[in-house]
PDB file of N, CA and C in Angstrom:
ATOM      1  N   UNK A   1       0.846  -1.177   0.000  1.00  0.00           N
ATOM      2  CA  UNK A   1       0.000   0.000   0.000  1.00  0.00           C
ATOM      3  C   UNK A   1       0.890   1.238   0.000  1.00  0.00           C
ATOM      4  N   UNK A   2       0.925   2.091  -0.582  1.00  0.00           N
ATOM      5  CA  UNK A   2       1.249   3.663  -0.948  1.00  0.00           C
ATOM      6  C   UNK A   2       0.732   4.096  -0.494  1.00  0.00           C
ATOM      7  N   UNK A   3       1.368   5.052   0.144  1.00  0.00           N
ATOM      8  CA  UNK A   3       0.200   6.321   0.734  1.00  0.00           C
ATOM      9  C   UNK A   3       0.714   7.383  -0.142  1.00  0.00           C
ATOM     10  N   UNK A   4      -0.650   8.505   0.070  1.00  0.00           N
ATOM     11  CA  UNK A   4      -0.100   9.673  -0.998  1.00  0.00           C
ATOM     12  C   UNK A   4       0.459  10.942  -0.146  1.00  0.00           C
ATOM     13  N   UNK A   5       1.375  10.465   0.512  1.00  0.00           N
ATOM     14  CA  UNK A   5       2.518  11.483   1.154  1.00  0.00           C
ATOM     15  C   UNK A   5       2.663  12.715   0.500  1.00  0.00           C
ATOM     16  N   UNK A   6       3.404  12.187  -0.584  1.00  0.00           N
ATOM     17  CA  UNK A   6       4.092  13.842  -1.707  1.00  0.00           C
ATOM     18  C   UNK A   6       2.423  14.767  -2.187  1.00  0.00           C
ATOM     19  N   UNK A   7       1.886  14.310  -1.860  1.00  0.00           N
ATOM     20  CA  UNK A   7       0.516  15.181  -1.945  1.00  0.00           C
ATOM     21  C   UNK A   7      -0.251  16.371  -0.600  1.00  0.00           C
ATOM     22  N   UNK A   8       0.101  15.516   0.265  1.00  0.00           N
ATOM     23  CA  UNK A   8      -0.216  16.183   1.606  1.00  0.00           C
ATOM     24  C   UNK A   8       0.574  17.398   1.848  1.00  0.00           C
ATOM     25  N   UNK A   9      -0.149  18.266   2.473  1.00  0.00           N
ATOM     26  CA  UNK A   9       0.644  19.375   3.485  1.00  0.00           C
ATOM     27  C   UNK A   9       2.096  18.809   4.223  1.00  0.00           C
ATOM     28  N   UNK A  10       2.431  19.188   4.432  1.00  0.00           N
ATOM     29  CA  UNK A  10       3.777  18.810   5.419  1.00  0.00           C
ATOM     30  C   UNK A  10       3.429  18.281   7.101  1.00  0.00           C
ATOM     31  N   UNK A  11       2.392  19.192   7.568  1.00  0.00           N
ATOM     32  CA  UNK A  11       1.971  19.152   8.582  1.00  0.00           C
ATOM     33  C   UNK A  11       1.113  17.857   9.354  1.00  0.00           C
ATOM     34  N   UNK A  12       0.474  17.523   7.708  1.00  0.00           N
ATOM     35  CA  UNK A  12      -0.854  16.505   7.560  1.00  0.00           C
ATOM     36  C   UNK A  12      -0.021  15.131   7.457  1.00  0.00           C
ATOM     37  N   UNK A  13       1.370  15.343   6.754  1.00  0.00           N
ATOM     38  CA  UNK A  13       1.874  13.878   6.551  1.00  0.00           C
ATOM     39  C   UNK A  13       2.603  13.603   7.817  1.00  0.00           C
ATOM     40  N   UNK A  14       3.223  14.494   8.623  1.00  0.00           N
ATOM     41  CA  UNK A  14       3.801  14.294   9.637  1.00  0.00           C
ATOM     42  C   UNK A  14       2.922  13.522  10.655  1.00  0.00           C
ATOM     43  N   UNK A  15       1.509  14.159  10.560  1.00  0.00           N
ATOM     44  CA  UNK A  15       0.646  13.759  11.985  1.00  0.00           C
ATOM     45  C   UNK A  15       0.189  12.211  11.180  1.00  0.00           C
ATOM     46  N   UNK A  16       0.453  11.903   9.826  1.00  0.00           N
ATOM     47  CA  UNK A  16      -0.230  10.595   9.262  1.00  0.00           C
ATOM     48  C   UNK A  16       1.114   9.470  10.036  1.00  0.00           C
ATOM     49  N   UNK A  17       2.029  10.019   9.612  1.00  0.00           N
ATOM     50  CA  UNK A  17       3.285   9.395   9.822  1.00  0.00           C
ATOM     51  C   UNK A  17       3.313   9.044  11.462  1.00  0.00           C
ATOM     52  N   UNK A  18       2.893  10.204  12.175  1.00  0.00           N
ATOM     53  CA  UNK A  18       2.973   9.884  13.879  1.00  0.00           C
ATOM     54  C   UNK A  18       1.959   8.783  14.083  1.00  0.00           C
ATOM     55  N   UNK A  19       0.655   9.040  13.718  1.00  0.00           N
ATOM     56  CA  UNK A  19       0.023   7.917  13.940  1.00  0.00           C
ATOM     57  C   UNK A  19       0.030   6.229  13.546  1.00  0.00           C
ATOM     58  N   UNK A  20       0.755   6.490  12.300  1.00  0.00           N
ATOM     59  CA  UNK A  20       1.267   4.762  12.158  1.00  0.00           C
ATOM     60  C   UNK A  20       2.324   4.786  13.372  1.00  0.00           C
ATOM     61  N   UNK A  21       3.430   5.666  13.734  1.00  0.00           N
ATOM     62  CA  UNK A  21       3.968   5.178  14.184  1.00  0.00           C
ATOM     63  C   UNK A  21       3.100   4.539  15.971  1.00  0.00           C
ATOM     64  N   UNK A  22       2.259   5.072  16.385  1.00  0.00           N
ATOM     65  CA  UNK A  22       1.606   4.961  17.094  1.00  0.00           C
ATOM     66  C   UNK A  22       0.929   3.706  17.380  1.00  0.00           C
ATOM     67  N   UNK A  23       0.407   3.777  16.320  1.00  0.00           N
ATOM     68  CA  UNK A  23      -0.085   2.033  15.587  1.00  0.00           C
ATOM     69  C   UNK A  23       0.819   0.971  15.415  1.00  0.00           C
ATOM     70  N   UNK A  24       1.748   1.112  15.486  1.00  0.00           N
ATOM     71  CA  UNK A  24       2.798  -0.168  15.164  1.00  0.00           C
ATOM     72  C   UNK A  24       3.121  -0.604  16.819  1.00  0.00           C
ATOM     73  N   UNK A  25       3.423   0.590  17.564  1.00  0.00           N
ATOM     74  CA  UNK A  25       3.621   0.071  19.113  1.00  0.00           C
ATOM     75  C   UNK A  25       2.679   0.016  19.620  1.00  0.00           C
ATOM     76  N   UNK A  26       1.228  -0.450  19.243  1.00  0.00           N
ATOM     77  CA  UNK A  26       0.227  -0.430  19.221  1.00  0.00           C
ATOM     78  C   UNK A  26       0.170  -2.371  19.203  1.00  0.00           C
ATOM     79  N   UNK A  27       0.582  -2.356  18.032  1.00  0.00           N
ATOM     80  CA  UNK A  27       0.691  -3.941  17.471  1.00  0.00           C
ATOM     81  C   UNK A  27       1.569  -5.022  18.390  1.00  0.00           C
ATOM     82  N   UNK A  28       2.764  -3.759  18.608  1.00  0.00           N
ATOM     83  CA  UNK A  28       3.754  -4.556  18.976  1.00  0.00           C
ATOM     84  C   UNK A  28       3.377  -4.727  20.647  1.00  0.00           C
ATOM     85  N   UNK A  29       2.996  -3.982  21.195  1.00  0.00           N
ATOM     86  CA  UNK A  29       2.373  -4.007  22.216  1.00  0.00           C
ATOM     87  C   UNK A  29       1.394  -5.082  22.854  1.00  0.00           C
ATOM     88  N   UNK A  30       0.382  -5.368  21.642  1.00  0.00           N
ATOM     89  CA  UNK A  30      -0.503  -6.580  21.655  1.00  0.00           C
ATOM     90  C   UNK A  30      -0.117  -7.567  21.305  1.00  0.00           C
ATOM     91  N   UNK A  31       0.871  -7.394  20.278  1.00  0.00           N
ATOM     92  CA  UNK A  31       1.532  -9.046  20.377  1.00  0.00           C
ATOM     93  C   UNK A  31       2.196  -9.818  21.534  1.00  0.00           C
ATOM     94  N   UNK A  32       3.119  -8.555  21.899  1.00  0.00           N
ATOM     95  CA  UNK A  32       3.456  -8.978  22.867  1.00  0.00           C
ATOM     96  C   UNK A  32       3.054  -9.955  24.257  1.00  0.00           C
ATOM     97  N   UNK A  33       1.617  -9.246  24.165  1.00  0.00           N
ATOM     98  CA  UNK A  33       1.115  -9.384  25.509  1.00  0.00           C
ATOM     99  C   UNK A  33       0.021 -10.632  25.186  1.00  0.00           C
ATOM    100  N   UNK A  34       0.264 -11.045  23.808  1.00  0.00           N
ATOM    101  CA  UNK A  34      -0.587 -12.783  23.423  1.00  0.00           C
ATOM    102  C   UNK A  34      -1.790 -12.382  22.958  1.00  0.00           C
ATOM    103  N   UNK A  35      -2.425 -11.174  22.433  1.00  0.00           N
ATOM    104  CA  UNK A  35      -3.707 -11.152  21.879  1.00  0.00           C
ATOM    105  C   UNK A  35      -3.552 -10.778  20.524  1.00  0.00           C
ATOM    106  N   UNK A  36      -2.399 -10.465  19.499  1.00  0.00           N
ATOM    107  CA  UNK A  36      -2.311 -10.828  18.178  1.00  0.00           C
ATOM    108  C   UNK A  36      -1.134 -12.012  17.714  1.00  0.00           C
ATOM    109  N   UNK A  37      -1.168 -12.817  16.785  1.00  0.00           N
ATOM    110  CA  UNK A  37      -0.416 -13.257  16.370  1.00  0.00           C
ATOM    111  C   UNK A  37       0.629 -12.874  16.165  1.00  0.00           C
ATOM    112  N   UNK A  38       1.873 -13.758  16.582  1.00  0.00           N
ATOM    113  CA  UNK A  38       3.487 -13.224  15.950  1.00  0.00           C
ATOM    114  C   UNK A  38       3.989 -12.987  14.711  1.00  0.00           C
ATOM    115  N   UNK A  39       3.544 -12.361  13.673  1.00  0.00           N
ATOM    116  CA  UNK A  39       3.726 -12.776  12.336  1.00  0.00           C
ATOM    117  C   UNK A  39       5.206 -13.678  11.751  1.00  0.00           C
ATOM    118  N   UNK A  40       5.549 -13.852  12.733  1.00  0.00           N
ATOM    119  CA  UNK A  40       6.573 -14.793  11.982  1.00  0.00           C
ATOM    120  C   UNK A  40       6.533 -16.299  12.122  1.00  0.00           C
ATOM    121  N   UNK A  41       5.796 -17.029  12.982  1.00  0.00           N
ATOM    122  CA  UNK A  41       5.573 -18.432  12.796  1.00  0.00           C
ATOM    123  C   UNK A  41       3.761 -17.638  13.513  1.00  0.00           C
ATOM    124  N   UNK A  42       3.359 -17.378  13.073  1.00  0.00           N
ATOM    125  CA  UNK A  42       1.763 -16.847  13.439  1.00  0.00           C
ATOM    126  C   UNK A  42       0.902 -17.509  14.697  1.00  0.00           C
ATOM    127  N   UNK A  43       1.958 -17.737  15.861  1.00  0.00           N
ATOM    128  CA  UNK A  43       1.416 -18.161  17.179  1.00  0.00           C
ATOM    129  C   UNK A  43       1.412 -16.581  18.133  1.00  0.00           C
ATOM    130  N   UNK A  44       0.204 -16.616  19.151  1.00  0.00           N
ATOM    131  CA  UNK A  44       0.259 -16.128  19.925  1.00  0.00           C
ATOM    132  C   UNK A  44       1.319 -16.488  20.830  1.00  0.00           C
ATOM    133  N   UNK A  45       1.918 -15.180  21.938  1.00  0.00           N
ATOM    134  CA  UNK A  45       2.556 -15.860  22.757  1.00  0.00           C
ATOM    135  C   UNK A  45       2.675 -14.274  23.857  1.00  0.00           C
ATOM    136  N   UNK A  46       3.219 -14.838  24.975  1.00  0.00           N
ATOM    137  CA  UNK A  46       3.787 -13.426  25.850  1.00  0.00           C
ATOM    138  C   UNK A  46       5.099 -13.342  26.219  1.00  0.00           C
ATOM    139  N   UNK A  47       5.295 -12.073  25.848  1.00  0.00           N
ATOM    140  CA  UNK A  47       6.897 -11.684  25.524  1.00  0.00           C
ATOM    141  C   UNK A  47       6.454 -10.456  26.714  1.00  0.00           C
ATOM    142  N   UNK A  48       6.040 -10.060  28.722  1.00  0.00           N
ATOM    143  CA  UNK A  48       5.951  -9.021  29.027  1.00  0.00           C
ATOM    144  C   UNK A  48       7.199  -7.812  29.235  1.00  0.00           C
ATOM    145  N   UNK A  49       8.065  -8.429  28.531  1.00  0.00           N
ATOM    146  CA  UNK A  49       9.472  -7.763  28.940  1.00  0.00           C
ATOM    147  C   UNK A  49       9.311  -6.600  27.430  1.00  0.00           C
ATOM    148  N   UNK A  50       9.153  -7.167  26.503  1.00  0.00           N
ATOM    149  CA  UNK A  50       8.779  -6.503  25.018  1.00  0.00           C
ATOM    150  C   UNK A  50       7.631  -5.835  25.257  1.00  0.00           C
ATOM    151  N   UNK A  51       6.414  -6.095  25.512  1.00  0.00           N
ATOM    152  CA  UNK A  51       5.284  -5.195  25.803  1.00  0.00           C
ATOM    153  C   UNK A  51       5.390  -4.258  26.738  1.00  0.00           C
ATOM    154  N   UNK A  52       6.542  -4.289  27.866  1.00  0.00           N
ATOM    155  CA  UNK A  52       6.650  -3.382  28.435  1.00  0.00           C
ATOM    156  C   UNK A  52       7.613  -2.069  27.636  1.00  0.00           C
ATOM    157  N   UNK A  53       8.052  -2.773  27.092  1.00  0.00           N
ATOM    158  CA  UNK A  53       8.931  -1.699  26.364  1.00  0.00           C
ATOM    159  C   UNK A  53       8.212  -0.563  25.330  1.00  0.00           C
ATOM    160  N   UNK A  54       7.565  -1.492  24.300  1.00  0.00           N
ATOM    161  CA  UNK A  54       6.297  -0.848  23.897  1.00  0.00           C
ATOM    162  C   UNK A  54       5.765   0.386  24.223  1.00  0.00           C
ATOM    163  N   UNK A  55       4.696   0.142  25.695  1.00  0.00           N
ATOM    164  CA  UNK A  55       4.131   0.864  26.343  1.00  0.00           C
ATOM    165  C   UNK A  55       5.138   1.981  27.233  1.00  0.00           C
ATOM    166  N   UNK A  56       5.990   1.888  27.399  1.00  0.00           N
ATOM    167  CA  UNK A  56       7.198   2.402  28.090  1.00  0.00           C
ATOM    168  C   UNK A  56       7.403   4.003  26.653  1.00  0.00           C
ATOM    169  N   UNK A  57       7.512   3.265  25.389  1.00  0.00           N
ATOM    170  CA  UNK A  57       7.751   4.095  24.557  1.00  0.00           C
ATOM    171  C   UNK A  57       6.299   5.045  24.199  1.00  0.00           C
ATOM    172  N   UNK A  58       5.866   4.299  24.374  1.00  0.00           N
ATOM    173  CA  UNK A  58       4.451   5.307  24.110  1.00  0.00           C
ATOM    174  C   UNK A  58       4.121   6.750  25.072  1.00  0.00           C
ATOM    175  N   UNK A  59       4.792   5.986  26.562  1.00  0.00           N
ATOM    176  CA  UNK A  59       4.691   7.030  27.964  1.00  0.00           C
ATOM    177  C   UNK A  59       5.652   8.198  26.769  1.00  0.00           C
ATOM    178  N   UNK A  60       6.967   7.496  26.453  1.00  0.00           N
ATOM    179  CA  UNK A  60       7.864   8.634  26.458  1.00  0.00           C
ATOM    180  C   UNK A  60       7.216   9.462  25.258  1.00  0.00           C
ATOM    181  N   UNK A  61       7.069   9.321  24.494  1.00  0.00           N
ATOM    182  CA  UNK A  61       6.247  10.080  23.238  1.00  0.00           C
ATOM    183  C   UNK A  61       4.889  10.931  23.841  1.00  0.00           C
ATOM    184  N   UNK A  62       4.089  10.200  24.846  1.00  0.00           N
ATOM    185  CA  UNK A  62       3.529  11.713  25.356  1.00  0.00           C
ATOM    186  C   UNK A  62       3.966  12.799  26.231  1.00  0.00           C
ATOM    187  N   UNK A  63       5.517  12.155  26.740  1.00  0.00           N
ATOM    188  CA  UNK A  63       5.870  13.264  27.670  1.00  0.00           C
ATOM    189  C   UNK A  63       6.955  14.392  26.651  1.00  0.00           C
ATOM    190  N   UNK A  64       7.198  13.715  25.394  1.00  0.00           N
ATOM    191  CA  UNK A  64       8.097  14.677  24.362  1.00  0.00           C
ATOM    192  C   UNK A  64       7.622  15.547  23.715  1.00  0.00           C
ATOM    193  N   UNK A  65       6.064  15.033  23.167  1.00  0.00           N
ATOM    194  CA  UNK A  65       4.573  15.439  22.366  1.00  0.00           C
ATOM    195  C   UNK A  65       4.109  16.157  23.181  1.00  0.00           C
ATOM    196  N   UNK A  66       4.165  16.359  24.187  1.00  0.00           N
ATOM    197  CA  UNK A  66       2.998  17.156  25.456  1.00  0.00           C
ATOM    198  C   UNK A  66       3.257  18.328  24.980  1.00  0.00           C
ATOM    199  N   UNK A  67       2.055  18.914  24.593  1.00  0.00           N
ATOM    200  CA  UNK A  67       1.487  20.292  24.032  1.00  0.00           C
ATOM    201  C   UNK A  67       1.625  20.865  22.646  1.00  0.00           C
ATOM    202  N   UNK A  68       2.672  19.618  21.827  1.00  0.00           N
ATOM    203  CA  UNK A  68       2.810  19.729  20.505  1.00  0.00           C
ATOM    204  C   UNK A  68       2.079  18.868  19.703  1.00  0.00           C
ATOM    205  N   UNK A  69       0.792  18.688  19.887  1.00  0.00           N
ATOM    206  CA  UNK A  69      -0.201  17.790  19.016  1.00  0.00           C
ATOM    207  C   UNK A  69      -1.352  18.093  18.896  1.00  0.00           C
ATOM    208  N   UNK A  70      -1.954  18.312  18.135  1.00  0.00           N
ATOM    209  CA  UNK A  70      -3.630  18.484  17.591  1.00  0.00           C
ATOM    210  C   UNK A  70      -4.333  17.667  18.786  1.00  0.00           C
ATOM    211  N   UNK A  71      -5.573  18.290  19.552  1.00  0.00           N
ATOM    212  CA  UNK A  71      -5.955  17.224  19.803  1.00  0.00           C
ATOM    213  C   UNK A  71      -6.539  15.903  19.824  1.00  0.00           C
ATOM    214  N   UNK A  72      -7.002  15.774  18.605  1.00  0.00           N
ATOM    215  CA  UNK A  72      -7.669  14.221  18.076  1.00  0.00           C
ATOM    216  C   UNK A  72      -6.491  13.816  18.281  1.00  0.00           C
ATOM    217  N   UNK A  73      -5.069  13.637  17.922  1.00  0.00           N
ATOM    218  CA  UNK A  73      -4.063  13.158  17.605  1.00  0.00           C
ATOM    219  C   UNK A  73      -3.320  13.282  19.208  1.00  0.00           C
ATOM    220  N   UNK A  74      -3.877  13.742  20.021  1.00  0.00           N
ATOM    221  CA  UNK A  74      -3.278  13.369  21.499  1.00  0.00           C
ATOM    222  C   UNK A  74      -4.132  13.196  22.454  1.00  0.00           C
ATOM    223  N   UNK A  75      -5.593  12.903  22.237  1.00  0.00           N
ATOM    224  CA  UNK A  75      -6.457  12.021  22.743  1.00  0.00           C
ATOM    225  C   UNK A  75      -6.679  10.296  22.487  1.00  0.00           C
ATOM    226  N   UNK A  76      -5.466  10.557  20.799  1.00  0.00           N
ATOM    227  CA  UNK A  76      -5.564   8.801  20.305  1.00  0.00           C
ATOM    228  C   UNK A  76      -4.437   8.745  21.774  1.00  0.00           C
ATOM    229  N   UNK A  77      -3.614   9.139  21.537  1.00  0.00           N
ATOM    230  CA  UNK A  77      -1.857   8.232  22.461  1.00  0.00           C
ATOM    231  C   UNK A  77      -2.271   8.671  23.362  1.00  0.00           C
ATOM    232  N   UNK A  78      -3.131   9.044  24.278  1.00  0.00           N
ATOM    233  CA  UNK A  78      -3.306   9.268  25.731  1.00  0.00           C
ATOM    234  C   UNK A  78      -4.245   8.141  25.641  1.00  0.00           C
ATOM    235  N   UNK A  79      -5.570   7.805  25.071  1.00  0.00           N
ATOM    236  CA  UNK A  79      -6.785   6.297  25.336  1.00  0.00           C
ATOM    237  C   UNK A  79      -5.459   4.999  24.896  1.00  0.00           C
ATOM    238  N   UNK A  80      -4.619   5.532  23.524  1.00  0.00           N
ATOM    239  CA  UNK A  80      -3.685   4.303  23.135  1.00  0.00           C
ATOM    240  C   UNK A  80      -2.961   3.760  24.433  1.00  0.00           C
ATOM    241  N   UNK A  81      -2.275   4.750  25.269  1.00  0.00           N
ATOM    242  CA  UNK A  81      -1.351   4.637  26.268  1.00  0.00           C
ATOM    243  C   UNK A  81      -2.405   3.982  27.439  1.00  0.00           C
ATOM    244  N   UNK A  82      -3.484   4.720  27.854  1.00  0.00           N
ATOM    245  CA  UNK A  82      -3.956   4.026  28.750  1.00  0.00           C
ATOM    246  C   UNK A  82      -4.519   2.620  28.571  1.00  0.00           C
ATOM    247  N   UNK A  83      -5.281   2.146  27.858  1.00  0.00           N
ATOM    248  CA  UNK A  83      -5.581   1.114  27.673  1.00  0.00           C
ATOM    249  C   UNK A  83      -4.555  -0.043  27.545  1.00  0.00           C
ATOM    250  N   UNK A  84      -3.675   0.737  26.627  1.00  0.00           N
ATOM    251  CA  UNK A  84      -1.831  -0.645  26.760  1.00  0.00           C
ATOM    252  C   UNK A  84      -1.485  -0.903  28.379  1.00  0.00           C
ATOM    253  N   UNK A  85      -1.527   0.092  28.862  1.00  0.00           N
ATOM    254  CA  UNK A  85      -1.065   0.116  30.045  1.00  0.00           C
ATOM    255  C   UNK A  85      -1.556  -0.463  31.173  1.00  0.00           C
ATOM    256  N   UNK A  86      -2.834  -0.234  31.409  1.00  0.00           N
ATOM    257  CA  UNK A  86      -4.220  -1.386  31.933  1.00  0.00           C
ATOM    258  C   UNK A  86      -3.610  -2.631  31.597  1.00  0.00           C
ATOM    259  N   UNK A  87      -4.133  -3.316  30.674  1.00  0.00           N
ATOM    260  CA  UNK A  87      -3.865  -4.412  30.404  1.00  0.00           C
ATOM    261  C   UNK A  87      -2.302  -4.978  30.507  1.00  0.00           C
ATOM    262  N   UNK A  88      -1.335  -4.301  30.241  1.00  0.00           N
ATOM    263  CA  UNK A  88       0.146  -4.692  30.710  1.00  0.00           C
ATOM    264  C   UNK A  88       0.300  -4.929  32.385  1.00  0.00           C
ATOM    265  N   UNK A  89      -0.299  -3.605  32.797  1.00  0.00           N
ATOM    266  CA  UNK A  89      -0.596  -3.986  34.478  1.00  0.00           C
ATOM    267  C   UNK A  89      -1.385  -5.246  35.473  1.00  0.00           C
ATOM    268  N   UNK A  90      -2.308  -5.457  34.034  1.00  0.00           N
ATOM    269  CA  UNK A  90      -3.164  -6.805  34.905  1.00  0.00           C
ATOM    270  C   UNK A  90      -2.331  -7.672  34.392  1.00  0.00           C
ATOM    271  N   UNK A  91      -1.791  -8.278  33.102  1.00  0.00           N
ATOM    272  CA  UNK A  91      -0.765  -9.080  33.132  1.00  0.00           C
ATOM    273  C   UNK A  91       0.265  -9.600  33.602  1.00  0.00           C
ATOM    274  N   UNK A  92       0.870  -8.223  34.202  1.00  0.00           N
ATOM    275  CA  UNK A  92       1.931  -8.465  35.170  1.00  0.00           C
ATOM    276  C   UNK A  92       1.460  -8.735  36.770  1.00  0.00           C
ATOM    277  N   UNK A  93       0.170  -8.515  37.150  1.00  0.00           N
ATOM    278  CA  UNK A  93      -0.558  -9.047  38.250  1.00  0.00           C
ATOM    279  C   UNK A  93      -0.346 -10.476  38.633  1.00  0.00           C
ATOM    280  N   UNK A  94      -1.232 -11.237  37.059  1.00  0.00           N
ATOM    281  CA  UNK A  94      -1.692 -12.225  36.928  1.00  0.00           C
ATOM    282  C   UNK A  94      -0.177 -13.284  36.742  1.00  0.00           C
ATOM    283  N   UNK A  95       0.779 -12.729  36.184  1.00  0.00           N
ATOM    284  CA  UNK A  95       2.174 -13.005  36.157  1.00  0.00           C
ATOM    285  C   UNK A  95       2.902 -13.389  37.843  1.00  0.00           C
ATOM    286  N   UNK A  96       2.726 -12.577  38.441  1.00  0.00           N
ATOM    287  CA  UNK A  96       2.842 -11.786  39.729  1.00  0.00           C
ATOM    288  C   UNK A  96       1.998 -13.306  40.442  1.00  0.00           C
ATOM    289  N   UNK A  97       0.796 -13.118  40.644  1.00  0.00           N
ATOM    290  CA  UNK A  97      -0.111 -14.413  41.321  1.00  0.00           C
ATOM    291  C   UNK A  97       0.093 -16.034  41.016  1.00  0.00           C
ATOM    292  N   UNK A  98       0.519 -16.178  39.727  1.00  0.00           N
ATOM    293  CA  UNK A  98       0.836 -17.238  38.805  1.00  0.00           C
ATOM    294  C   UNK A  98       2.101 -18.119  40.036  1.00  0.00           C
ATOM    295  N   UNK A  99       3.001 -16.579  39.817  1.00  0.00           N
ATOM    296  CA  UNK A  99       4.609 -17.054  40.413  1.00  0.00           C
ATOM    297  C   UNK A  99       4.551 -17.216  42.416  1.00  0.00           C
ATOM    298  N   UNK A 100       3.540 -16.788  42.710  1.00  0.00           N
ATOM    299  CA  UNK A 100       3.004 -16.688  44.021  1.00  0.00           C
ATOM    300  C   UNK A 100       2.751 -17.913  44.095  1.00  0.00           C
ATOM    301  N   UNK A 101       1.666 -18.158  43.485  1.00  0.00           N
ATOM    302  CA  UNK A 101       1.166 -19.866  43.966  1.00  0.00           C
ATOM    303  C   UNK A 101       1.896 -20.429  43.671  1.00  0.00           C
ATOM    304  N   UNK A 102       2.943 -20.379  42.797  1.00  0.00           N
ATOM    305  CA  UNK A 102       4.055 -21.616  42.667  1.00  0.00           C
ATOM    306  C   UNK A 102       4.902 -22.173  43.322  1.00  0.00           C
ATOM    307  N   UNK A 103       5.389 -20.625  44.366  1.00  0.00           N
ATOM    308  CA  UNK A 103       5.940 -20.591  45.333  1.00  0.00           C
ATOM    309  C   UNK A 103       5.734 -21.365  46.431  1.00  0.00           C
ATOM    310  N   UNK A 104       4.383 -20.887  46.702  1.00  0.00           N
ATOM    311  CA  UNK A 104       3.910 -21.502  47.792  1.00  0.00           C
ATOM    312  C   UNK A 104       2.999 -22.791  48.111  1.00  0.00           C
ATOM    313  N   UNK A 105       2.900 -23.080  46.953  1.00  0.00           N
ATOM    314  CA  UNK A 105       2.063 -24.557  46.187  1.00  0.00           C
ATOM    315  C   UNK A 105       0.909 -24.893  46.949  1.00  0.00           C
ATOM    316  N   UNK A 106      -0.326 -25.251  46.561  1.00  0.00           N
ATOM    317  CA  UNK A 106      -1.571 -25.513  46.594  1.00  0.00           C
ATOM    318  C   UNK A 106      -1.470 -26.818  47.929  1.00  0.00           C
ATOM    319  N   UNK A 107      -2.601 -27.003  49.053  1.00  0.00           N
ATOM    320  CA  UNK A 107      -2.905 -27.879  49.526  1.00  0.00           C
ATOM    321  C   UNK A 107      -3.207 -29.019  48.857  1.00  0.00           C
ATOM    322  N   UNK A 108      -2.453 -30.595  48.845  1.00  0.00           N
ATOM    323  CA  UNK A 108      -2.695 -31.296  48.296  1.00  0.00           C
ATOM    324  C   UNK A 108      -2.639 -31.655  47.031  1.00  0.00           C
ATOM    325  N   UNK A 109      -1.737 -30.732  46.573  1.00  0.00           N
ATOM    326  CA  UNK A 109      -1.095 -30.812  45.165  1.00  0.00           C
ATOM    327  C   UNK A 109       0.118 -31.240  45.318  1.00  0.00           C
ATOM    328  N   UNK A 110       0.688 -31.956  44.537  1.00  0.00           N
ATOM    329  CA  UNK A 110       2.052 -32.736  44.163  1.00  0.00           C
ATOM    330  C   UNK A 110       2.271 -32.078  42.604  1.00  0.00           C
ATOM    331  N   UNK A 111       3.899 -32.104  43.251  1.00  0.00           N
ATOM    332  CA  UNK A 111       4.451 -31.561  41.621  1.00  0.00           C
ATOM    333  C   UNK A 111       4.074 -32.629  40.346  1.00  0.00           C
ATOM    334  N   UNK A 112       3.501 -34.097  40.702  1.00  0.00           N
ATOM    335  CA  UNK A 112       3.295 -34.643  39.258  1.00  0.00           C
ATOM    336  C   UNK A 112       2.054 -33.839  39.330  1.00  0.00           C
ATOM    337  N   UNK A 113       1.208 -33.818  39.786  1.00  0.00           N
ATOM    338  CA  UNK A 113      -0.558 -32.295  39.176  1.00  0.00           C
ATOM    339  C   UNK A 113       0.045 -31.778  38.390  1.00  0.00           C
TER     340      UNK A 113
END
């Protein structure tokens, strides 16, 4: 797909350009965290060390962007950021509880369970 860049304002391709880029740590974000496919052998999986990074980059882009963006275009990366971020946080909860009970292992469970 082409986009028609050399046609746009300068201003208009920049904010087109920010928002893919937005969208890609967007992707990479959700892959990460097992709700899109990996496109390279096309399994889900969780990588939270990569999704944190992701979302990590997104923080930093609204604290560089802060007050230099249209606002449609900094209401997307503020709902984009929060919502990545939610969900990275309950992951790492559920990560967090996972490694808890393992620790401390279930009544009446044996490691062959």
């Amino acid at each position: 797909m082409e986009l028609p860049l050399k046609e746009l304002p300068e201003e208009k391709k920049h904010m087109l350009l920010f928002m893919m880029l937005l969208q890609q740590y967007e992707k990479i974000a959700s892959m990460n965290m097992g709700e899109l496919p990996n496109p390279v052998h096309n399994q889900k999986e969780v990588d939270l060390k990569s999704a944190r990074f992701a979302v990590d980059t997104l923080q930093m882009l609204r604290a560089y962007t802060s007050g230099n963006l249209n606002n449609d275009t900094s209401e997307y990366l503020e709902s984009l950021y929060t919502k990545l971020s939610g969900k990275l946080s309950t992951l790492v909860a559920e990560e967090e509880a996972k490694k808890a009970d393992s620790d401390i292992g279930f009544p009446g469970k044996t490691e062959e369970n």
